[in-house]
N, C-alpha and C. Protein backbone atom coordinates (compact mmCIF):
# COMPACT_ATOMS: atom_id res chain seq x y z
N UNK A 1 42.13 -18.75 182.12
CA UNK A 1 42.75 -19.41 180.98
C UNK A 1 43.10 -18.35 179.95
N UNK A 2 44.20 -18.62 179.34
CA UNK A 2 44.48 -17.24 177.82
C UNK A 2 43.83 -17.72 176.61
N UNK A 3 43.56 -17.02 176.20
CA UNK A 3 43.00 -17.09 175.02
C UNK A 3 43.89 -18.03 173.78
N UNK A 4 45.10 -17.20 173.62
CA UNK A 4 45.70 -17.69 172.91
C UNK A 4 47.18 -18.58 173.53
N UNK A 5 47.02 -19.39 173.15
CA UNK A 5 48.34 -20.05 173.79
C UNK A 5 49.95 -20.15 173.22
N UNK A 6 49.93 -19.64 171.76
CA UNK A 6 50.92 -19.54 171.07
C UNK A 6 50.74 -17.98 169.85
N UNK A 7 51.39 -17.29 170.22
CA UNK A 7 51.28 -15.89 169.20
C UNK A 7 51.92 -15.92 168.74
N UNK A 8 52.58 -16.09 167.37
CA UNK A 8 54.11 -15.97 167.08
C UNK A 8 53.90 -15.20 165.55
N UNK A 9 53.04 -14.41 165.24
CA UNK A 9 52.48 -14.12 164.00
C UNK A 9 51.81 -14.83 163.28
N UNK A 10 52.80 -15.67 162.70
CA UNK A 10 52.77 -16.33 161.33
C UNK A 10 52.19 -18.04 162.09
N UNK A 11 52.29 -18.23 163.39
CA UNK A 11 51.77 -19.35 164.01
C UNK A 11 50.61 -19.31 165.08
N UNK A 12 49.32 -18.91 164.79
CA UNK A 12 48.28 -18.78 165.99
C UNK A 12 47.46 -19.65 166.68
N UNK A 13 47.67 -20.33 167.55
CA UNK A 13 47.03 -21.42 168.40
C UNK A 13 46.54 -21.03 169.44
N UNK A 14 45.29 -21.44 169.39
CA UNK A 14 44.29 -20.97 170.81
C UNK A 14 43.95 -22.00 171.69
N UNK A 15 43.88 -21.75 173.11
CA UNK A 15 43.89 -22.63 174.54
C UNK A 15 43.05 -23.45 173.77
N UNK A 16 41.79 -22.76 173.48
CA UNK A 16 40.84 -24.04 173.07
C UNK A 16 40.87 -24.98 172.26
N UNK A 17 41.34 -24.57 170.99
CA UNK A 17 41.48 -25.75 170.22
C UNK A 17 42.44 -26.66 170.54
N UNK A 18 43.44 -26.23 171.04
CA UNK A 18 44.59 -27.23 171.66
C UNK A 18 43.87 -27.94 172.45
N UNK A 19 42.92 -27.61 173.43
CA UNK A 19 42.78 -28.33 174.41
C UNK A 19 41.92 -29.80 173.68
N UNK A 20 40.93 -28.88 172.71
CA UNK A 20 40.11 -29.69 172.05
C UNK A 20 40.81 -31.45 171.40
N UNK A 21 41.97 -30.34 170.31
CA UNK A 21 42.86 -31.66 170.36
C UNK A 21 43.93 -32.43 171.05
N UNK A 22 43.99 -32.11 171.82
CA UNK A 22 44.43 -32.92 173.16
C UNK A 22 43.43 -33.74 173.50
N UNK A 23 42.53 -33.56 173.47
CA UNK A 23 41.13 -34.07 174.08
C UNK A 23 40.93 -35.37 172.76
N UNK A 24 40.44 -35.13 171.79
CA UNK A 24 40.39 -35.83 170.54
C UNK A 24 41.92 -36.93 170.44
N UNK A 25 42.80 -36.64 170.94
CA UNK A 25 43.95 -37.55 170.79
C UNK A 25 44.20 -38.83 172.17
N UNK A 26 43.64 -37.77 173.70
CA UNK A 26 43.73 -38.87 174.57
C UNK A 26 42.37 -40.44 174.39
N UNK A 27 41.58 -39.04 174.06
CA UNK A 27 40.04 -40.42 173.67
C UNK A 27 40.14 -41.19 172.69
N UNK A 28 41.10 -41.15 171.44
CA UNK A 28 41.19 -42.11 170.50
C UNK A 28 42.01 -43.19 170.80
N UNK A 29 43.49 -42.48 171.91
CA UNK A 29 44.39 -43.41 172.16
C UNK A 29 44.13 -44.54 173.51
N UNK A 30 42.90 -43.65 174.31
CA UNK A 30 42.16 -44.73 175.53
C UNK A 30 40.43 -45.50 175.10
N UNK A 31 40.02 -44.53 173.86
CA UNK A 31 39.22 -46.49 173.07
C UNK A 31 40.01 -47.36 173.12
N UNK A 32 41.24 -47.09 171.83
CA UNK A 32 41.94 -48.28 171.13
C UNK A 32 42.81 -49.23 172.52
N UNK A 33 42.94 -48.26 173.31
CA UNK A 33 43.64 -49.16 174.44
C UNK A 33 42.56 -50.57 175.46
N UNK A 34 41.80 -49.44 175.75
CA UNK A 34 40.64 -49.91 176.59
C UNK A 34 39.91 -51.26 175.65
N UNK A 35 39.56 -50.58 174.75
CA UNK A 35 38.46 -51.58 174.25
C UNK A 35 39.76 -52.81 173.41
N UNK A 36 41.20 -52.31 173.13
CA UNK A 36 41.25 -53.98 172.61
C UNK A 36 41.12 -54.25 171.30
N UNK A 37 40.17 -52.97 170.38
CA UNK A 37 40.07 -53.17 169.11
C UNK A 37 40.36 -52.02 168.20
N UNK A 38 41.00 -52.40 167.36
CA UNK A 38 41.94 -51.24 166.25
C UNK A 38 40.79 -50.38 165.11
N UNK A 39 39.48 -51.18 164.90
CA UNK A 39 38.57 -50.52 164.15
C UNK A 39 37.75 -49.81 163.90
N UNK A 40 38.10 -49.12 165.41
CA UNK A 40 37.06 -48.35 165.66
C UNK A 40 37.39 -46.72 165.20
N UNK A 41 38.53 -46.58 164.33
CA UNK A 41 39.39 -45.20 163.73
C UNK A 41 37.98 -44.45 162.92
N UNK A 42 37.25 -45.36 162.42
CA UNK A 42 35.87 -44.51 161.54
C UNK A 42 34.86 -43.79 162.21
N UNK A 43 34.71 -44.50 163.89
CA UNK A 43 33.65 -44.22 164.77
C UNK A 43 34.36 -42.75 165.42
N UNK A 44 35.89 -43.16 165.58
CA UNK A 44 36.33 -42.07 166.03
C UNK A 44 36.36 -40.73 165.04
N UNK A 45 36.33 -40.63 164.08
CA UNK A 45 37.02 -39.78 163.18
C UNK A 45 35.03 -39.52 162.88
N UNK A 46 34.02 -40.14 162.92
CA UNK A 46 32.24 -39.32 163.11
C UNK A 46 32.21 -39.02 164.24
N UNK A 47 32.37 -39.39 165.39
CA UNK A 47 32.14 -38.40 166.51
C UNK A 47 33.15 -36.95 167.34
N UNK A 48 34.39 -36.96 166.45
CA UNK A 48 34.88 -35.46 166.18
C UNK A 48 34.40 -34.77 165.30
N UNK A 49 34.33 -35.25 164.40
CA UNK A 49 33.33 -33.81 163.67
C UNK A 49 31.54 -34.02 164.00
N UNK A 50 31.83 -34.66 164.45
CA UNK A 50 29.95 -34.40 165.27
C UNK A 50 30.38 -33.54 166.13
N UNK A 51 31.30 -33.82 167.46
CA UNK A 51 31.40 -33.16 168.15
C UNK A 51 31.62 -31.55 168.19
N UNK A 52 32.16 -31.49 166.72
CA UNK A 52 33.14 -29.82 166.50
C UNK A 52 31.49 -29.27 165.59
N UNK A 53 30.74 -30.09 164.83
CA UNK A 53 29.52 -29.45 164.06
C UNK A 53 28.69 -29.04 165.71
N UNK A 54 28.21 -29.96 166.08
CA UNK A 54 27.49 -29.75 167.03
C UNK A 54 27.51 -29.35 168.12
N UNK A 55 28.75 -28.71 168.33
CA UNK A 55 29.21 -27.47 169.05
C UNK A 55 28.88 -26.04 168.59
N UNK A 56 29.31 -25.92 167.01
CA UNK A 56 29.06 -24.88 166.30
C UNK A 56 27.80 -24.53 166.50
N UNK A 57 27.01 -26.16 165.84
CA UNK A 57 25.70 -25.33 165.38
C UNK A 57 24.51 -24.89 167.07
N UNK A 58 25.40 -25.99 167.81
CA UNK A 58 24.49 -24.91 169.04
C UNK A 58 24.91 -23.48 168.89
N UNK A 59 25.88 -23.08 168.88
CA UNK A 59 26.68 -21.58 169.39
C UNK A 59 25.94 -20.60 168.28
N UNK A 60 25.52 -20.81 166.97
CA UNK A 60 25.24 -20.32 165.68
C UNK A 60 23.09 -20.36 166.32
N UNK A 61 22.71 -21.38 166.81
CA UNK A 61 21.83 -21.05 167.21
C UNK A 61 21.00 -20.33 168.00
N UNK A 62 22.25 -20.80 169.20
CA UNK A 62 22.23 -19.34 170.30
C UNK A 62 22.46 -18.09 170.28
N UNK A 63 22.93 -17.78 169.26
CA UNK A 63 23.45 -16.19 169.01
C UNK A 63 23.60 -15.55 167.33
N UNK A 64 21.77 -16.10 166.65
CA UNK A 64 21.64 -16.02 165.80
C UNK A 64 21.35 -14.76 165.55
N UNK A 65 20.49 -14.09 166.58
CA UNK A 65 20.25 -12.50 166.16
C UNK A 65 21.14 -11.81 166.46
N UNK A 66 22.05 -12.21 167.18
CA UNK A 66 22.84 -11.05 167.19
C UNK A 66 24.30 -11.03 167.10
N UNK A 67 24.60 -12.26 166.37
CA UNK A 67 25.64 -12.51 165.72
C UNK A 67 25.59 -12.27 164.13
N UNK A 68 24.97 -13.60 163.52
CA UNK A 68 24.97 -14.09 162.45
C UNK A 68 23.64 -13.80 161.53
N UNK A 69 22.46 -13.05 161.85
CA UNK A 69 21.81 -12.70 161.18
C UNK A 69 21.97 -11.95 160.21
N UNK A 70 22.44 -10.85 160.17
CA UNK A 70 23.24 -9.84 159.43
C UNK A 70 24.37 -10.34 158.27
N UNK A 71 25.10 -11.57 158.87
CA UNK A 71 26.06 -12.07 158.09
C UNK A 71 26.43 -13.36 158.26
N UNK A 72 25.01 -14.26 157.65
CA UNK A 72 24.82 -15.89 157.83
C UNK A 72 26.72 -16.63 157.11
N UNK A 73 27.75 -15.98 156.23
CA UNK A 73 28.56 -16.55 156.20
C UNK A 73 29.37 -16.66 157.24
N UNK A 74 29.48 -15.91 158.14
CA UNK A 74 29.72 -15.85 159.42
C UNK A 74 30.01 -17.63 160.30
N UNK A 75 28.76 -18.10 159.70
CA UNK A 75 28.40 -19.25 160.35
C UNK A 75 29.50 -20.02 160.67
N UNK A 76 30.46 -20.30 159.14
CA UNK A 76 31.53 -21.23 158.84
C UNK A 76 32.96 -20.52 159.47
N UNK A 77 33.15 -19.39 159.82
CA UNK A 77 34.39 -19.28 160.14
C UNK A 77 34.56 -19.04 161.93
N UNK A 78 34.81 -20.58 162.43
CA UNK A 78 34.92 -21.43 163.78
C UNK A 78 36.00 -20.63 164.14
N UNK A 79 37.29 -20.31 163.18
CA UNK A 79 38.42 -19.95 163.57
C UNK A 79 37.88 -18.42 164.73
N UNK A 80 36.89 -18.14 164.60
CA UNK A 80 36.56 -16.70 165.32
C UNK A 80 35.79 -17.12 166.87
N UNK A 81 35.64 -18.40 166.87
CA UNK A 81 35.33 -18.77 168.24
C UNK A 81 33.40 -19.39 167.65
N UNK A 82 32.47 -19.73 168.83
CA UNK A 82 31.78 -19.61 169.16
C UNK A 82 31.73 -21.32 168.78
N UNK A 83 31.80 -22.29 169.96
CA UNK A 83 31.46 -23.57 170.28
C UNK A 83 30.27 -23.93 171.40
N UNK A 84 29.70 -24.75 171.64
CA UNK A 84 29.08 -24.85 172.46
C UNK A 84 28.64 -26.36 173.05
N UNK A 85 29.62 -26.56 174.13
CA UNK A 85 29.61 -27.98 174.62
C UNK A 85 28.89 -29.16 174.02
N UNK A 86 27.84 -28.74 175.16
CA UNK A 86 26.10 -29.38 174.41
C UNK A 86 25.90 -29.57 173.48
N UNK A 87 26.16 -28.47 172.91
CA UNK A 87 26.00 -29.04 171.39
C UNK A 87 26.76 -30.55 170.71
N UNK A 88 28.25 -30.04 170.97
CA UNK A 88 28.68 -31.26 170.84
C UNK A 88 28.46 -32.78 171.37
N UNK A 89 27.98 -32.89 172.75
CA UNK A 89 27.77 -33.49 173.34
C UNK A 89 26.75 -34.18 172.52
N UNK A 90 25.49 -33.47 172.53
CA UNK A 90 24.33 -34.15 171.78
C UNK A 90 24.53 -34.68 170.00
N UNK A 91 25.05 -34.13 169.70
CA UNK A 91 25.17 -34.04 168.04
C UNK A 91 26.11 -35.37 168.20
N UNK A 92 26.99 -35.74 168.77
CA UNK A 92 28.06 -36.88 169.08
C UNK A 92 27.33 -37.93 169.82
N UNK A 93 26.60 -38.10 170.33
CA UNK A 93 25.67 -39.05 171.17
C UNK A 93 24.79 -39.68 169.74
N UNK A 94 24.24 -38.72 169.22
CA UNK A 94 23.03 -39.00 168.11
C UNK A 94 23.44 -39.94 166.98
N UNK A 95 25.00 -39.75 166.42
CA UNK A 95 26.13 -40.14 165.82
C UNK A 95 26.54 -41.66 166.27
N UNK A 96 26.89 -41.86 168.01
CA UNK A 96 27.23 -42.87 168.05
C UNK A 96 26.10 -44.04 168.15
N UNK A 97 24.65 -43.61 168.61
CA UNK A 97 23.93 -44.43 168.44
C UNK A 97 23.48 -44.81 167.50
N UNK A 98 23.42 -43.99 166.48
CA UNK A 98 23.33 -44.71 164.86
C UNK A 98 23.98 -45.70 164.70
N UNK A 99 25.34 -44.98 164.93
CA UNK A 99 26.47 -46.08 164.50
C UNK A 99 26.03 -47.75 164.75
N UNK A 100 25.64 -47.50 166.40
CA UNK A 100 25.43 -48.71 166.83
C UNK A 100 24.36 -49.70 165.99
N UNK A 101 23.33 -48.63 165.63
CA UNK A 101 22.49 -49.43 165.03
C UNK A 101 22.43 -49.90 163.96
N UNK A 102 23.63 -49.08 163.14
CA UNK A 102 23.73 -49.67 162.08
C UNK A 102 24.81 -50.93 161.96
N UNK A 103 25.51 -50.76 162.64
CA UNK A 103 26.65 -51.70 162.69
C UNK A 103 26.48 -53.27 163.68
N UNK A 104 25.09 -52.69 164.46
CA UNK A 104 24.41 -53.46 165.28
C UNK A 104 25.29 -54.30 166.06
N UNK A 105 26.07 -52.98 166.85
CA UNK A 105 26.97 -53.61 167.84
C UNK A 105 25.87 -53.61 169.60
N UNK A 106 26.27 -54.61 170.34
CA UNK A 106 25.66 -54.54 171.37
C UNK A 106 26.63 -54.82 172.30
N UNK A 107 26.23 -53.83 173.37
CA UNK A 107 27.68 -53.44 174.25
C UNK A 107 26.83 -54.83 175.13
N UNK A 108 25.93 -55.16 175.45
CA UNK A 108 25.42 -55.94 177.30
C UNK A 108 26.52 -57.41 176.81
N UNK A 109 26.34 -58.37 177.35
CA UNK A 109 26.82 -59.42 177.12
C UNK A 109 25.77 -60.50 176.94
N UNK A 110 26.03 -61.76 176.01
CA UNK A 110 24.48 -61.71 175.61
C UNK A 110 24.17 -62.72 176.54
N UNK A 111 22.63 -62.90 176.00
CA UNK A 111 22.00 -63.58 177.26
C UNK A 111 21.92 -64.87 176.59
N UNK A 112 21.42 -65.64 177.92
CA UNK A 112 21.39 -67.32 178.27
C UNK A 112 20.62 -67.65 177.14
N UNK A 113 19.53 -66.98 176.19
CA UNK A 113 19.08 -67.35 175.00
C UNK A 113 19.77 -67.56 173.80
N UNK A 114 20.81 -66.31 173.78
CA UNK A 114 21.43 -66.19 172.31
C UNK A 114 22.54 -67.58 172.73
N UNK A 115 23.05 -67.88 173.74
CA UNK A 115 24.08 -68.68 174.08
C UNK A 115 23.88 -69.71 173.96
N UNK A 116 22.00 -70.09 174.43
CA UNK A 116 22.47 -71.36 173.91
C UNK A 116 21.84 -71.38 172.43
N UNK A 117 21.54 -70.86 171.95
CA UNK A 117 20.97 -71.14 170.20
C UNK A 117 22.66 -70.79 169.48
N UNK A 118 23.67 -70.54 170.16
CA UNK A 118 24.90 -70.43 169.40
C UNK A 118 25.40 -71.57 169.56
N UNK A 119 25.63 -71.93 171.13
CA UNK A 119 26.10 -73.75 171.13
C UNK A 119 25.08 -74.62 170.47
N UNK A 120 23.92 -74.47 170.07
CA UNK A 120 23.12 -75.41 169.43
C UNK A 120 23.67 -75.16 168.17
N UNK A 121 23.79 -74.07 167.47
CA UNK A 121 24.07 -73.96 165.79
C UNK A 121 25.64 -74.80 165.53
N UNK A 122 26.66 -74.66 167.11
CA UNK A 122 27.85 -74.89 166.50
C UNK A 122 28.02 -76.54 166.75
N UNK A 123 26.77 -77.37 167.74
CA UNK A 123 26.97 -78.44 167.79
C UNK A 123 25.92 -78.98 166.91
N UNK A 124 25.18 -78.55 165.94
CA UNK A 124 24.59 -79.21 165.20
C UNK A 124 23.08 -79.65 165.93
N UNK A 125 22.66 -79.30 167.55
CA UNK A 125 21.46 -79.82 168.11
C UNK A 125 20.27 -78.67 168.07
N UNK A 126 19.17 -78.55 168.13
CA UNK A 126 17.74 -77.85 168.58
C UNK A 126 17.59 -77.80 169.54
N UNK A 127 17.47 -76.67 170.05
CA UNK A 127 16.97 -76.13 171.30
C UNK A 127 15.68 -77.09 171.71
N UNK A 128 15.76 -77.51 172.77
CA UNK A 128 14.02 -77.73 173.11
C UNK A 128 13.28 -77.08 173.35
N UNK A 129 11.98 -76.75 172.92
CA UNK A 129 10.99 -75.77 173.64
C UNK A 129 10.62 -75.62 174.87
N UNK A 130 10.74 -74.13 175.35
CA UNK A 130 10.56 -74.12 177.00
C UNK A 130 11.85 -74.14 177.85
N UNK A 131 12.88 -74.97 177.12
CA UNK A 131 13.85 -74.79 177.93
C UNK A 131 15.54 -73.99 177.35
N UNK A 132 15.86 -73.11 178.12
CA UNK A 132 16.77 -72.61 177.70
C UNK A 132 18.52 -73.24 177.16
N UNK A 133 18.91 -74.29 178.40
CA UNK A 133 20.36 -75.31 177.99
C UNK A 133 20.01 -76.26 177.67
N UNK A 134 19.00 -77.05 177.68
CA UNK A 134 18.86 -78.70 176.72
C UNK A 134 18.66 -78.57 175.49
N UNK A 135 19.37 -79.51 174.87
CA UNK A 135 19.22 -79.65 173.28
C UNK A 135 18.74 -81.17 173.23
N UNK A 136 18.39 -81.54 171.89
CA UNK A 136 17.98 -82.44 171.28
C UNK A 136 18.84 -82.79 170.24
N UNK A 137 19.40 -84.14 169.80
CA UNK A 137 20.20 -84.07 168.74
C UNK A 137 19.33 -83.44 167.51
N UNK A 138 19.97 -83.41 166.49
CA UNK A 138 19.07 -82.94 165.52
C UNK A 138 18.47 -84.15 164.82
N UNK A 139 19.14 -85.55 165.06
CA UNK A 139 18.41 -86.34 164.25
C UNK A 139 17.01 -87.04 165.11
N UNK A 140 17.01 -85.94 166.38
CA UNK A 140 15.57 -86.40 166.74
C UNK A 140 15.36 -85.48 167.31
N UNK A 141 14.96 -84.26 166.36
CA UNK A 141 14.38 -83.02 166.70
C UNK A 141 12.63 -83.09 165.87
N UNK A 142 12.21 -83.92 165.31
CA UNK A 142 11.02 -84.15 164.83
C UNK A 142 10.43 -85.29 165.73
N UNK A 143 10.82 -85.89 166.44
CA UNK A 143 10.13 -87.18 166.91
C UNK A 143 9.69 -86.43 168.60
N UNK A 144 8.40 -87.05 168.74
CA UNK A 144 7.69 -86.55 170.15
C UNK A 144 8.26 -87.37 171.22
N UNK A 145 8.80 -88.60 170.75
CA UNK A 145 9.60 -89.45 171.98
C UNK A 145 10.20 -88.64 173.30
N UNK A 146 11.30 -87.26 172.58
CA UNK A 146 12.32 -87.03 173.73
C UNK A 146 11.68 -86.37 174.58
N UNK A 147 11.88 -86.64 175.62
CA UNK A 147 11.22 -85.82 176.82
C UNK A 147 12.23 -84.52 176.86
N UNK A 148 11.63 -83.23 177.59
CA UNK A 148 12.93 -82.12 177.64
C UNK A 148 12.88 -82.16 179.48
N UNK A 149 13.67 -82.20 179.78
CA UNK A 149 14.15 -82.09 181.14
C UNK A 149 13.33 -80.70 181.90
């Protein structure tokens, strides 16, 4: 692979970062396709710079003595190279599971519990105890009469 993919003086672009954003442009444009939903531009736009920090800061860790010890400003100028996959990888993983938890999205599909306590809330009935699809109307969710199936 070349290093640099465009020399033109005054214009310097390197294989990698191109590739990087190439990379950053097909994955934003196959979420929004795939998944169906337009809102996810915030999730995308924390796990590129997770991905580009946590590339760095592996590469800055790995080659602290004998890079950047001497000259810790060093750290910030990426334009000189030193990324490191993993890094990104992990630092972007750590990122999206927050996300999840904070936003308390759940990818499974839900189960036979939440489903039926949702058709019970939207038809107005109580779950019976013990059983997962019978309801009780609600105006005889206090009386011991109803038997549950």
């Amino acid at each position: 692979m070349f290093p640099d993919l465009i020399d033109l003086g005054f214009l310097h672009i390197r294989t990698y970062g191109a590739c990087m954003a190439t990379g950053f442009i097909v994955c934003w444009w196959l979420v929004e396709r795939l998944s169906g939903r337009k809102d996810l531009s915030n999730l995308m736009m924390y796990l590129m710079v997770a991905g580009v920090v946590g590339s760095r800061a592996a590469y800055v860790i790995e080659h602290w003595q004998s890079e950047f010890a001497a000259d810790p400003l060093r750290v910030i100028r990426v334009d000189q190279g030193g990324l490191m996959f993993y890094g990104g990888l992990i630092l972007a993983l750590v990122v999206f599971f927050a996300w999840c938890i904070v936003k308390r999205e759940r990818t499974a599909t839900p189960s036979a519990a939440s489903a039926a306590s949702s058709t019970a809330a939207a038809t107005g009935a109580t779950p019976t105890p013990g059983a997962r699809s019978s309801f009780r109307p609600a105006a005889q969710a206090g009386s011991s009469t109803a038997a549950a199936p």
